[in-house]
Protein backbone atom coordinates (compact mmCIF):
# COMPACT_ATOMS: atom_id res chain seq x y z
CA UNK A 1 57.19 53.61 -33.27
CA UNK A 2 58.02 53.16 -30.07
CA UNK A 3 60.71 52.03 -28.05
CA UNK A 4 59.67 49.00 -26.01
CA UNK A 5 58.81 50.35 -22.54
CA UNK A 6 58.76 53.66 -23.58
CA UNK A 7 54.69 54.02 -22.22
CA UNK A 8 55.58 52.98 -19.16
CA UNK A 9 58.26 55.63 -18.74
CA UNK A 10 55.79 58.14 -20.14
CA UNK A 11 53.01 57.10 -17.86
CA UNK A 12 55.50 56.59 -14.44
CA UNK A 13 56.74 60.85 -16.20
CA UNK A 14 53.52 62.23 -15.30
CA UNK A 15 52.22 64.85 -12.99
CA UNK A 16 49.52 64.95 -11.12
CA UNK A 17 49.27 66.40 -7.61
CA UNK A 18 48.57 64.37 -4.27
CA UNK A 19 45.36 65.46 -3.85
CA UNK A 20 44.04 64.77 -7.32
CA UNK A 21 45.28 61.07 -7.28
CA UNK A 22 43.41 60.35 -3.52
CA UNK A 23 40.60 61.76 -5.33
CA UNK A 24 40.44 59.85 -8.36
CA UNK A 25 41.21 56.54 -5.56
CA UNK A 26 38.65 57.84 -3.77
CA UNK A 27 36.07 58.17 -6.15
CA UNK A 28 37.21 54.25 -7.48
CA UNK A 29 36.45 53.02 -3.72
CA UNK A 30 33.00 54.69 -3.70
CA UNK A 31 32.33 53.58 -7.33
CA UNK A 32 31.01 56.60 -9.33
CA UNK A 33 33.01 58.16 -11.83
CA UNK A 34 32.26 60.27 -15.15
CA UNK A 35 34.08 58.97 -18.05
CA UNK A 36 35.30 62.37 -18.92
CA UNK A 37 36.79 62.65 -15.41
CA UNK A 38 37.99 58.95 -16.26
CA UNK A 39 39.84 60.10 -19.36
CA UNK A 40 41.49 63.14 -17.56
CA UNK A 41 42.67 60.91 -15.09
CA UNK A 42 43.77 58.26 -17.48
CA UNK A 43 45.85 60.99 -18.95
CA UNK A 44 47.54 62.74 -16.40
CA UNK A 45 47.66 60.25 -12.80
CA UNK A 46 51.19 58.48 -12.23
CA UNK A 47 49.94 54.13 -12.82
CA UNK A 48 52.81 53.71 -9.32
CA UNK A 49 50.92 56.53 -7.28
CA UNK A 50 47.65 55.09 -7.75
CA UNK A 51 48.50 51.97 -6.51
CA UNK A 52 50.54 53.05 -3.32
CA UNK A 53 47.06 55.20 -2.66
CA UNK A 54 45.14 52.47 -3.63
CA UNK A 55 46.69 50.48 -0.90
CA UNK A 56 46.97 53.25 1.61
CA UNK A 57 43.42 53.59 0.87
CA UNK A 58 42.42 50.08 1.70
CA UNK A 59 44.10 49.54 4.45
CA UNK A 60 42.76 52.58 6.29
CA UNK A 61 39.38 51.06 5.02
CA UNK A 62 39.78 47.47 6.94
CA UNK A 63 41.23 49.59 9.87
CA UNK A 64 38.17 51.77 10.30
CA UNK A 65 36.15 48.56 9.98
CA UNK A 66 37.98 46.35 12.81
CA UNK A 67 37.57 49.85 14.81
CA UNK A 68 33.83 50.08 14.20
CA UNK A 69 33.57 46.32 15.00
CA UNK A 70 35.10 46.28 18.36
CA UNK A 71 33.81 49.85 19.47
CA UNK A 72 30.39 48.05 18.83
CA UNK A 73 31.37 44.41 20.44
CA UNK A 74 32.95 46.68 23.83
CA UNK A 75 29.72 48.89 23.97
CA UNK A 76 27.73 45.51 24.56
CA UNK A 77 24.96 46.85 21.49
CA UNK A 78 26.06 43.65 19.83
CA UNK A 79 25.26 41.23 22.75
CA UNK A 80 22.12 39.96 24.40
């Protein structure tokens, strides 16, 4: 059995590059996913760098959105 916290430390252990974790957050944002691909990245993706690109992720996300908002708004498209 094991020790108490002992999955965590295994799971924070693993190895998986920088581009195959903004891929697997990637994929989550646009919401299609094989479960095979699932279960690889289940396996090998660090829980901690998820997250960090999970926020990275969404914050570039509302970013690109208050962009699109005002470029539209300043180009007068959105008023009469």
């Amino acid at each position: 059995m094991n020790e108490p916290g002992q999955d965590l430390k295994d799971a924070v252990n693993r190895k998986a590059s920088l581009a195959q974790t903004i891929s697997a957050v990637a994929w989550s944002f646009f919401g299609v996913r094989r479960g095979r691909d699932h279960e690889k990245d289940m396996a090998r993706l660090n829980p901690v760098h998820v997250v960090i690109a999970g926020l990275l992720g969404a914050a570039l996300f509302v970013l690109m959105l208050v962009l699109l908002v005002r470029w539209v708004i300043g180009s007068g498209v959105a008023g009469s």
